[in-house]
PDB file of N, CA and C in Angstrom:
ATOM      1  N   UNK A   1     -26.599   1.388  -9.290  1.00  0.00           N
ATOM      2  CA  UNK A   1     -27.268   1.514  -8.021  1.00  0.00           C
ATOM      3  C   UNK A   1     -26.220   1.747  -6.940  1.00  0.00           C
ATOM      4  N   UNK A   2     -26.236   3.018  -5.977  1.00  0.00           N
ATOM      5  CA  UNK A   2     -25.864   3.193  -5.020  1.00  0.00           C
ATOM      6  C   UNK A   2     -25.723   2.400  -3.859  1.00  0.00           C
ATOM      7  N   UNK A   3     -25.037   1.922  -3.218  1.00  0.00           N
ATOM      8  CA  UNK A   3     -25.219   1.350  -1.998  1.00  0.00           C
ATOM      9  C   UNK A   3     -24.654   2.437  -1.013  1.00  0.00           C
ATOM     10  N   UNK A   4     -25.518   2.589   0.237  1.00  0.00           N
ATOM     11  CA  UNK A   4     -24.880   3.078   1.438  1.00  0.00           C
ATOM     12  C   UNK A   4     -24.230   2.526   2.338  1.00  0.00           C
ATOM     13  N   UNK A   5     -23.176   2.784   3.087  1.00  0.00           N
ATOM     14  CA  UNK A   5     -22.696   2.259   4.199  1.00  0.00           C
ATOM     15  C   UNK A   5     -22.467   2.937   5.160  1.00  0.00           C
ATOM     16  N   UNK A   6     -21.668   2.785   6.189  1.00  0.00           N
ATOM     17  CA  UNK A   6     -21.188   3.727   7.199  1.00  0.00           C
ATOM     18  C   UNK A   6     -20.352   3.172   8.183  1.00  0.00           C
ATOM     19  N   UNK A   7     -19.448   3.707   8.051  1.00  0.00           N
ATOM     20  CA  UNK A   7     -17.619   3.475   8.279  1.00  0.00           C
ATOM     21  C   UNK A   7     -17.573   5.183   9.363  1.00  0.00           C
ATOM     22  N   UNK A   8     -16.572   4.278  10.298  1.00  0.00           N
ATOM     23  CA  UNK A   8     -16.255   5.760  10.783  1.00  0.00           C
ATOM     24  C   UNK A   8     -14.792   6.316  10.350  1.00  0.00           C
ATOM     25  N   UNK A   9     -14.562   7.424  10.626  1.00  0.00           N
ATOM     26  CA  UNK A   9     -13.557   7.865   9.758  1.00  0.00           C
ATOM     27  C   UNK A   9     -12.468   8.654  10.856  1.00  0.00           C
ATOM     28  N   UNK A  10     -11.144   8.241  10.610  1.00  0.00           N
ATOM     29  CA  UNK A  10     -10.259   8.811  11.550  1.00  0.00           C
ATOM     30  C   UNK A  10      -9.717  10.641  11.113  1.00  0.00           C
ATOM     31  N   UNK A  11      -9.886  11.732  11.380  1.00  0.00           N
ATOM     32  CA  UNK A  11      -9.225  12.432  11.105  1.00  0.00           C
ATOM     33  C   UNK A  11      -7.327  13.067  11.872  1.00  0.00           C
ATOM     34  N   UNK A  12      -6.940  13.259  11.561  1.00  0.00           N
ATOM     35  CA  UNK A  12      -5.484  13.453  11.494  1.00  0.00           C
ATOM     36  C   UNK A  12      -5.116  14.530  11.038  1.00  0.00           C
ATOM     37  N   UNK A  13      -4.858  15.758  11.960  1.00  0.00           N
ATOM     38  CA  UNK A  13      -4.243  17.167  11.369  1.00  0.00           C
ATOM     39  C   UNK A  13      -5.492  17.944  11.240  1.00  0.00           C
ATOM     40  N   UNK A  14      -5.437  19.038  10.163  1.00  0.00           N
ATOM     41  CA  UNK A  14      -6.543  19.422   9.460  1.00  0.00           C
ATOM     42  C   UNK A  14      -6.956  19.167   8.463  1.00  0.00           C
ATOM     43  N   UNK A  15      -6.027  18.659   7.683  1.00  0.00           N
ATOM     44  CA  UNK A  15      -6.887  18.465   6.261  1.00  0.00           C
ATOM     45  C   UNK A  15      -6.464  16.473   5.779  1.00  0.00           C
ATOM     46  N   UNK A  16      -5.641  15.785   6.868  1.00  0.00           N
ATOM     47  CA  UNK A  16      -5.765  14.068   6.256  1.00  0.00           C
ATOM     48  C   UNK A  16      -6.976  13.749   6.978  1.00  0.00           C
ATOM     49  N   UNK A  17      -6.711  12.595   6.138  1.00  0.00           N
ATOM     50  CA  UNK A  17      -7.897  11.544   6.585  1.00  0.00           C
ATOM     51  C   UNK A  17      -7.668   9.957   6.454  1.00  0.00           C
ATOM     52  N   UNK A  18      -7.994   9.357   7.432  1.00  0.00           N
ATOM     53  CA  UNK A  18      -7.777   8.086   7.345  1.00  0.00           C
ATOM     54  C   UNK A  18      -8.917   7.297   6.735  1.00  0.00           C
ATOM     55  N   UNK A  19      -8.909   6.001   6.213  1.00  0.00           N
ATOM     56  CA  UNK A  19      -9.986   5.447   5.798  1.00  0.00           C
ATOM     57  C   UNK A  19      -9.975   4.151   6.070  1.00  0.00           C
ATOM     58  N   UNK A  20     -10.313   3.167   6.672  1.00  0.00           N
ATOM     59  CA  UNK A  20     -10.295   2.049   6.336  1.00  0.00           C
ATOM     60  C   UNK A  20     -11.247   1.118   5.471  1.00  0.00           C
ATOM     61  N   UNK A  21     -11.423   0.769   4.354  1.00  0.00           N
ATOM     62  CA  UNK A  21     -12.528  -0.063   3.554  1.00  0.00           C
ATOM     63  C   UNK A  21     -12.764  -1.178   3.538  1.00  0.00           C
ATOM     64  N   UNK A  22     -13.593  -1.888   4.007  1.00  0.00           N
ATOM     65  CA  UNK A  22     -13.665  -3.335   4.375  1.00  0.00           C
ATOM     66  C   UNK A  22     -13.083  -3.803   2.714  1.00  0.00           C
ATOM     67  N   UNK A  23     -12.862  -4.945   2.870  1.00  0.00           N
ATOM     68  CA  UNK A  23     -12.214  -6.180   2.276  1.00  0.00           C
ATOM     69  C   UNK A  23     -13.287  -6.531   1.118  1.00  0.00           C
ATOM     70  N   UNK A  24     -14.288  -6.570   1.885  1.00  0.00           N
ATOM     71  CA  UNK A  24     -16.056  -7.095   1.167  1.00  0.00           C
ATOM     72  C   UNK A  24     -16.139  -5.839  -0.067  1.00  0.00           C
ATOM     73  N   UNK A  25     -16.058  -4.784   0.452  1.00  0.00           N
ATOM     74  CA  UNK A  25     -16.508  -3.592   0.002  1.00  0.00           C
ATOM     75  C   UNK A  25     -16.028  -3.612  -1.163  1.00  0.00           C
ATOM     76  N   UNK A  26     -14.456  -3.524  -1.417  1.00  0.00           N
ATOM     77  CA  UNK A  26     -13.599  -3.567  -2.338  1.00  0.00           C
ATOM     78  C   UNK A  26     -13.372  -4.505  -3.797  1.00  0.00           C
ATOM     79  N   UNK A  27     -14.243  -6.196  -2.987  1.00  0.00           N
ATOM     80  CA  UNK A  27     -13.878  -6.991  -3.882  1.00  0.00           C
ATOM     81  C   UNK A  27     -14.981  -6.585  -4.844  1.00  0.00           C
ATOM     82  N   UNK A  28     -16.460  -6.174  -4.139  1.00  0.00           N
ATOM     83  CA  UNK A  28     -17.520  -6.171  -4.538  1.00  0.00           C
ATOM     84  C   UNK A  28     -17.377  -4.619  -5.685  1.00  0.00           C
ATOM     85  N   UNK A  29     -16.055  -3.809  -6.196  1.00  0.00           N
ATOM     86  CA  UNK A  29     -15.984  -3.215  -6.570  1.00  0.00           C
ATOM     87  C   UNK A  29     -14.857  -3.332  -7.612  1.00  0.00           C
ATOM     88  N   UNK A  30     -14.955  -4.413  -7.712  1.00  0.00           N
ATOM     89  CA  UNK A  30     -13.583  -5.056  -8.159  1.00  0.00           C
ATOM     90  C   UNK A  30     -12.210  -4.708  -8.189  1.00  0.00           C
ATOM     91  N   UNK A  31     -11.679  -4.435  -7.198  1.00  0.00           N
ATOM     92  CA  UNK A  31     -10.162  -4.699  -6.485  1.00  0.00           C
ATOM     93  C   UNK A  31      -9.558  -5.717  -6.561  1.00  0.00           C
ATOM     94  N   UNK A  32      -8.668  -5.917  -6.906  1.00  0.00           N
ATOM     95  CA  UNK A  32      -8.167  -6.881  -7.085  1.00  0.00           C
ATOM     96  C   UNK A  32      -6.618  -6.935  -6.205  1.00  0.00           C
ATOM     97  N   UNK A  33      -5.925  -8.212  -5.951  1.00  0.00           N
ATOM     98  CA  UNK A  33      -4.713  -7.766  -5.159  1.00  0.00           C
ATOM     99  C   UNK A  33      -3.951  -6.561  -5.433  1.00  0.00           C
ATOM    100  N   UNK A  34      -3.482  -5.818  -4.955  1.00  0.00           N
ATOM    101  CA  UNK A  34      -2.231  -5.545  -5.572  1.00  0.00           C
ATOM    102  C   UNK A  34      -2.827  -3.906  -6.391  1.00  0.00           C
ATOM    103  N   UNK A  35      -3.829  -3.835  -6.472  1.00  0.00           N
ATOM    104  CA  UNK A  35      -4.471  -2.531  -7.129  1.00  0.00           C
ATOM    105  C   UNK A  35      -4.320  -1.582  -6.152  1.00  0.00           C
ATOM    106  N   UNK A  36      -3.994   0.027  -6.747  1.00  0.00           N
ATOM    107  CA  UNK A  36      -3.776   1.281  -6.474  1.00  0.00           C
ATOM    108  C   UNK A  36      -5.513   1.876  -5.834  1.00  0.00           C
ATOM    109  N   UNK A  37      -5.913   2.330  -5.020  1.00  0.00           N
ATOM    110  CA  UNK A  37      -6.403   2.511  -4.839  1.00  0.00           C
ATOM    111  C   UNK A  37      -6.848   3.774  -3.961  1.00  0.00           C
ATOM    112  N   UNK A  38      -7.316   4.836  -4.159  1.00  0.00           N
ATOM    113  CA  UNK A  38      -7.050   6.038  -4.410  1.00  0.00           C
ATOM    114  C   UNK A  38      -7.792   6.608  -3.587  1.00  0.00           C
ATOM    115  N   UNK A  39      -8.148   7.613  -2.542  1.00  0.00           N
ATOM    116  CA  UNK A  39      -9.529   8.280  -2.240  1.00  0.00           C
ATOM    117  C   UNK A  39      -9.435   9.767  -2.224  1.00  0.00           C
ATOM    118  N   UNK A  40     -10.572  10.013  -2.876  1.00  0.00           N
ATOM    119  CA  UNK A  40     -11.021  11.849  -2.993  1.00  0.00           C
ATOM    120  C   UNK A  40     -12.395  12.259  -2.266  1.00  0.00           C
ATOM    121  N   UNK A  41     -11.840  13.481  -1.469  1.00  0.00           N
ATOM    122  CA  UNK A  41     -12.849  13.673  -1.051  1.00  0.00           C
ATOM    123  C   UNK A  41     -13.916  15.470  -2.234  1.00  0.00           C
ATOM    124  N   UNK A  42     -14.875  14.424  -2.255  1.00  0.00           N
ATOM    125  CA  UNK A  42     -16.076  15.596  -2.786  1.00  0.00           C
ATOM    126  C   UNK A  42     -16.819  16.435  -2.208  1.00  0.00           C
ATOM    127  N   UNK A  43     -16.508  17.587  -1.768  1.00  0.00           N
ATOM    128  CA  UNK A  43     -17.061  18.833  -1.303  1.00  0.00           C
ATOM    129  C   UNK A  43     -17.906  18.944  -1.192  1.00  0.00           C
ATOM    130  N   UNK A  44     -18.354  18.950  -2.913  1.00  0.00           N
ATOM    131  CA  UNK A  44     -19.909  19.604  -3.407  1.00  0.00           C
ATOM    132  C   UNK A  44     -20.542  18.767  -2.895  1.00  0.00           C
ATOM    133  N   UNK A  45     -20.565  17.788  -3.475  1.00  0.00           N
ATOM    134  CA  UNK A  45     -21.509  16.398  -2.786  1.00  0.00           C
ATOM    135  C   UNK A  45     -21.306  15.670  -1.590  1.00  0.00           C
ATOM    136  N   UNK A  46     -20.355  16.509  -0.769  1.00  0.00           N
ATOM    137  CA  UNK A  46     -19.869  15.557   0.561  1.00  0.00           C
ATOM    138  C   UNK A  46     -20.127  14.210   0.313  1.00  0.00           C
ATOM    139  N   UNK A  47     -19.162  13.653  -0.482  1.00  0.00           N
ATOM    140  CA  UNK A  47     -18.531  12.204  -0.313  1.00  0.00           C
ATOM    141  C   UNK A  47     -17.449  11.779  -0.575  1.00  0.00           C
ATOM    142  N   UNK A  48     -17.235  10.500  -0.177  1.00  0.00           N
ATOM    143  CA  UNK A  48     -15.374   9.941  -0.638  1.00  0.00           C
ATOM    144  C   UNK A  48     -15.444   9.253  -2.046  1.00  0.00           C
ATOM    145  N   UNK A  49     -15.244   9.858  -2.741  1.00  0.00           N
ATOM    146  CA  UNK A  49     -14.819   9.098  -4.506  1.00  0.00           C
ATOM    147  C   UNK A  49     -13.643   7.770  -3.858  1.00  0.00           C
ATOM    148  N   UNK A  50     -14.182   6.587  -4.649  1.00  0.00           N
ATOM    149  CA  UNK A  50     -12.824   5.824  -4.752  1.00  0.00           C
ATOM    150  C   UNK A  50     -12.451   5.743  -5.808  1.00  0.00           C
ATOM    151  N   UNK A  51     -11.102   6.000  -6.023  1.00  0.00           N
ATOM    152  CA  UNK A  51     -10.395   5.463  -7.658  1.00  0.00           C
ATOM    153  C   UNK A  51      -9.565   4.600  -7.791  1.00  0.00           C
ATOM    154  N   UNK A  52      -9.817   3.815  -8.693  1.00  0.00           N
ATOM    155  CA  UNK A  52      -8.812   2.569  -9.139  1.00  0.00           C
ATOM    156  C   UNK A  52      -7.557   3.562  -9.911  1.00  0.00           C
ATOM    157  N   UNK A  53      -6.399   2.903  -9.421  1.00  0.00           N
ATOM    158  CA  UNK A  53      -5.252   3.332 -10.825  1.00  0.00           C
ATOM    159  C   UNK A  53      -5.209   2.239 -11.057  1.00  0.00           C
ATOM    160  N   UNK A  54      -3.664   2.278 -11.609  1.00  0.00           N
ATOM    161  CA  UNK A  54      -3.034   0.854 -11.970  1.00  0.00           C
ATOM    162  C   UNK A  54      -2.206  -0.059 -11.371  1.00  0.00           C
ATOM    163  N   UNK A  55      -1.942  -1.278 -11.704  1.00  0.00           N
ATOM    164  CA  UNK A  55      -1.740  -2.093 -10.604  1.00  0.00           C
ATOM    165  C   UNK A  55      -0.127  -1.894 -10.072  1.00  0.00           C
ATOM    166  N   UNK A  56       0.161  -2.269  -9.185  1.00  0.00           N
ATOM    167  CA  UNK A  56       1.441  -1.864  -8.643  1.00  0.00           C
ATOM    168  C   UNK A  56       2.529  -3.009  -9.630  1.00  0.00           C
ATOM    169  N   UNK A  57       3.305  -2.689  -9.682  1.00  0.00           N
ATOM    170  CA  UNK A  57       4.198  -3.731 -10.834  1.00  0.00           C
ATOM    171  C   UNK A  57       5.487  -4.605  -9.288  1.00  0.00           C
ATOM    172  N   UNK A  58       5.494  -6.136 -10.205  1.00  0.00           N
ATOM    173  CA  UNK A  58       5.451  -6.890  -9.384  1.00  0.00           C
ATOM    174  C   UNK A  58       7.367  -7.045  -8.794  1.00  0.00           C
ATOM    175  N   UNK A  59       7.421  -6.727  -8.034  1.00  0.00           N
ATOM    176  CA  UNK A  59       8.933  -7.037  -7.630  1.00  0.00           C
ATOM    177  C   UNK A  59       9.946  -8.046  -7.587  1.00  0.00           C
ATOM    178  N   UNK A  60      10.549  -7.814  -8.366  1.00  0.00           N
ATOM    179  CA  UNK A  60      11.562  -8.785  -8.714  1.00  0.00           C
ATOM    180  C   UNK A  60      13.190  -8.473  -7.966  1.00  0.00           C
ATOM    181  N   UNK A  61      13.194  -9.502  -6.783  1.00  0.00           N
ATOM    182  CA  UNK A  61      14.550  -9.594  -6.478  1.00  0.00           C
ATOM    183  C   UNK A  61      16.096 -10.170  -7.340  1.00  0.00           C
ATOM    184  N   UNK A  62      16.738  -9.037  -7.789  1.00  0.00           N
ATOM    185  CA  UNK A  62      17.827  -9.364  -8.316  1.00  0.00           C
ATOM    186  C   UNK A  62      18.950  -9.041  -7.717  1.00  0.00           C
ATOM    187  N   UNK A  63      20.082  -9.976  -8.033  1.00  0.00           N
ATOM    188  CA  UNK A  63      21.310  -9.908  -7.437  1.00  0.00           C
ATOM    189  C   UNK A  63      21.900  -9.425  -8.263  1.00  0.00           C
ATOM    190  N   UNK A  64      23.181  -7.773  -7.833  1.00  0.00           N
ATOM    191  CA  UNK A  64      23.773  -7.171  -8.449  1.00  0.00           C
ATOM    192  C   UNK A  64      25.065  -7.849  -8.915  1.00  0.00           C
ATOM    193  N   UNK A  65      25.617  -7.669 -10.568  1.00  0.00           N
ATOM    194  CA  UNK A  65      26.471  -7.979 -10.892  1.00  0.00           C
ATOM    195  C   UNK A  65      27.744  -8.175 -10.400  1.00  0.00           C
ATOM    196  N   UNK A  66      28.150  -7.142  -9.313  1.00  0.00           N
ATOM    197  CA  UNK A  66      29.256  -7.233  -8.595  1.00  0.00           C
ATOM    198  C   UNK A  66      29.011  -7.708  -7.250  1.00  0.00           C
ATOM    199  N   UNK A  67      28.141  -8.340  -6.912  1.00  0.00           N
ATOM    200  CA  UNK A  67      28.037  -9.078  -5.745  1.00  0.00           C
ATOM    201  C   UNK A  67      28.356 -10.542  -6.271  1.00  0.00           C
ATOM    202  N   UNK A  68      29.282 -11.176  -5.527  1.00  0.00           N
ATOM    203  CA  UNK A  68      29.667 -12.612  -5.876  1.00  0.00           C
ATOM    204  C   UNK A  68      29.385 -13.315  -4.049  1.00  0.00           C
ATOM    205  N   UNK A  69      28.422 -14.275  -4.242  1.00  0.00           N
ATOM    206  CA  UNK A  69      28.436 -14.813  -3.115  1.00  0.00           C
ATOM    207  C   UNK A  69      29.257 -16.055  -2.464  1.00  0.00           C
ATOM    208  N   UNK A  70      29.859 -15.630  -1.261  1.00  0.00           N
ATOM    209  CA  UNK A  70      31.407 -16.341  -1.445  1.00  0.00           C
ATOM    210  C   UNK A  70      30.862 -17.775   0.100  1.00  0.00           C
ATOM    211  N   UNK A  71      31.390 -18.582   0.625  1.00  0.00           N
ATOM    212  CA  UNK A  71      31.559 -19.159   1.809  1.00  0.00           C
ATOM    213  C   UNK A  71      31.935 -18.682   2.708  1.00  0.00           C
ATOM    214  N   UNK A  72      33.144 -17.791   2.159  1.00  0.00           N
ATOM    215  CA  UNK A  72      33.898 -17.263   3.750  1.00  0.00           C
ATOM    216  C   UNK A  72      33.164 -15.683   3.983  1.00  0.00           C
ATOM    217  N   UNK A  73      32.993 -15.348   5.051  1.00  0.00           N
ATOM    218  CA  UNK A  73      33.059 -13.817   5.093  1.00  0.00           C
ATOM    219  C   UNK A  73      33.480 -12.917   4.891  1.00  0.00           C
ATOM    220  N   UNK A  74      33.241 -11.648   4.737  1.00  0.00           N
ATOM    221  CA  UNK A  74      34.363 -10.598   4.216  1.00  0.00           C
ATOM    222  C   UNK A  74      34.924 -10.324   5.400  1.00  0.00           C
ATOM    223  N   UNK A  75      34.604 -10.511   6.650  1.00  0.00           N
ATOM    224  CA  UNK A  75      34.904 -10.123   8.332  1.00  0.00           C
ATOM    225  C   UNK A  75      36.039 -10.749   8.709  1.00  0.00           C
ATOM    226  N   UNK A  76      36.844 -10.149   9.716  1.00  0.00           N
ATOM    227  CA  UNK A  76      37.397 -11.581  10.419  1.00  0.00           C
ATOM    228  C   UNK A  76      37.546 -10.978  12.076  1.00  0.00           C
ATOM    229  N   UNK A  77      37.963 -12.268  12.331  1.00  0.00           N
ATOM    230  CA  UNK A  77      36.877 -11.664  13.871  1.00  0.00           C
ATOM    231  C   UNK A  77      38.473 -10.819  14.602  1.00  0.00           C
ATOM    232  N   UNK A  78      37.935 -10.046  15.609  1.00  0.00           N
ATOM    233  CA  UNK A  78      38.658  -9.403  16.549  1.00  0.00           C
ATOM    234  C   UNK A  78      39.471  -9.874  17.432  1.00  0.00           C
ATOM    235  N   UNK A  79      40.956 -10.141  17.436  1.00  0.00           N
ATOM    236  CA  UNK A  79      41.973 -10.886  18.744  1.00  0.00           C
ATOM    237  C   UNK A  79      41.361 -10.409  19.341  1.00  0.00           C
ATOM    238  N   UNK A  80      41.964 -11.548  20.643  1.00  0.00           N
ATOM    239  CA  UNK A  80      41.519 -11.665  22.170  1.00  0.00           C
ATOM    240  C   UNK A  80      42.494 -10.504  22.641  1.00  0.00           C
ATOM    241  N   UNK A  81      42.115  -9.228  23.651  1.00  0.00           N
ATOM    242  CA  UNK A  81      43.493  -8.733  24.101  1.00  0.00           C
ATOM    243  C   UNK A  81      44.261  -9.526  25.297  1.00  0.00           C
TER     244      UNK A  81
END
């Protein structure tokens, strides 16, 4: 079953488009955090397709091997003239 809504829609240039999708809309379509979420627009049928991809993969901060974290600074400050 279809549901209708009506959102207004920002255009930008000639051919972007902005979208904003409520929060409600999304969960009720199952979105989940962190999901790709896609929009096409349909010609024939003048409407916006939404598509799920896949989920964005989760970021992991790592510290590079040759970084050694020291006390002192690598700086040293500037004499007074």
């Amino acid at each position: 079953m279809a549901r209708k809504g009506e959102r207004k829609l920002f255009l930008f240039g000639r051919y972007s488009l902005a979208l904003l999708l409520p929060k409600r809309w999304l969960t009720e379509l199952g979105a989940k955090a962190g999901t790709i979420v896609s929009l096409e627009m349909d010609r024939a049928r003048k409407r916006i397709v939404v598509r799920f991809g896949a989920e964005q993969p989760s970021i992991k901060s790592r510290k590079s091997a040759d970084h050694k974290s020291s006390d002192e600074p690598d700086w040293e400050p500037i004499k007074e003239l």
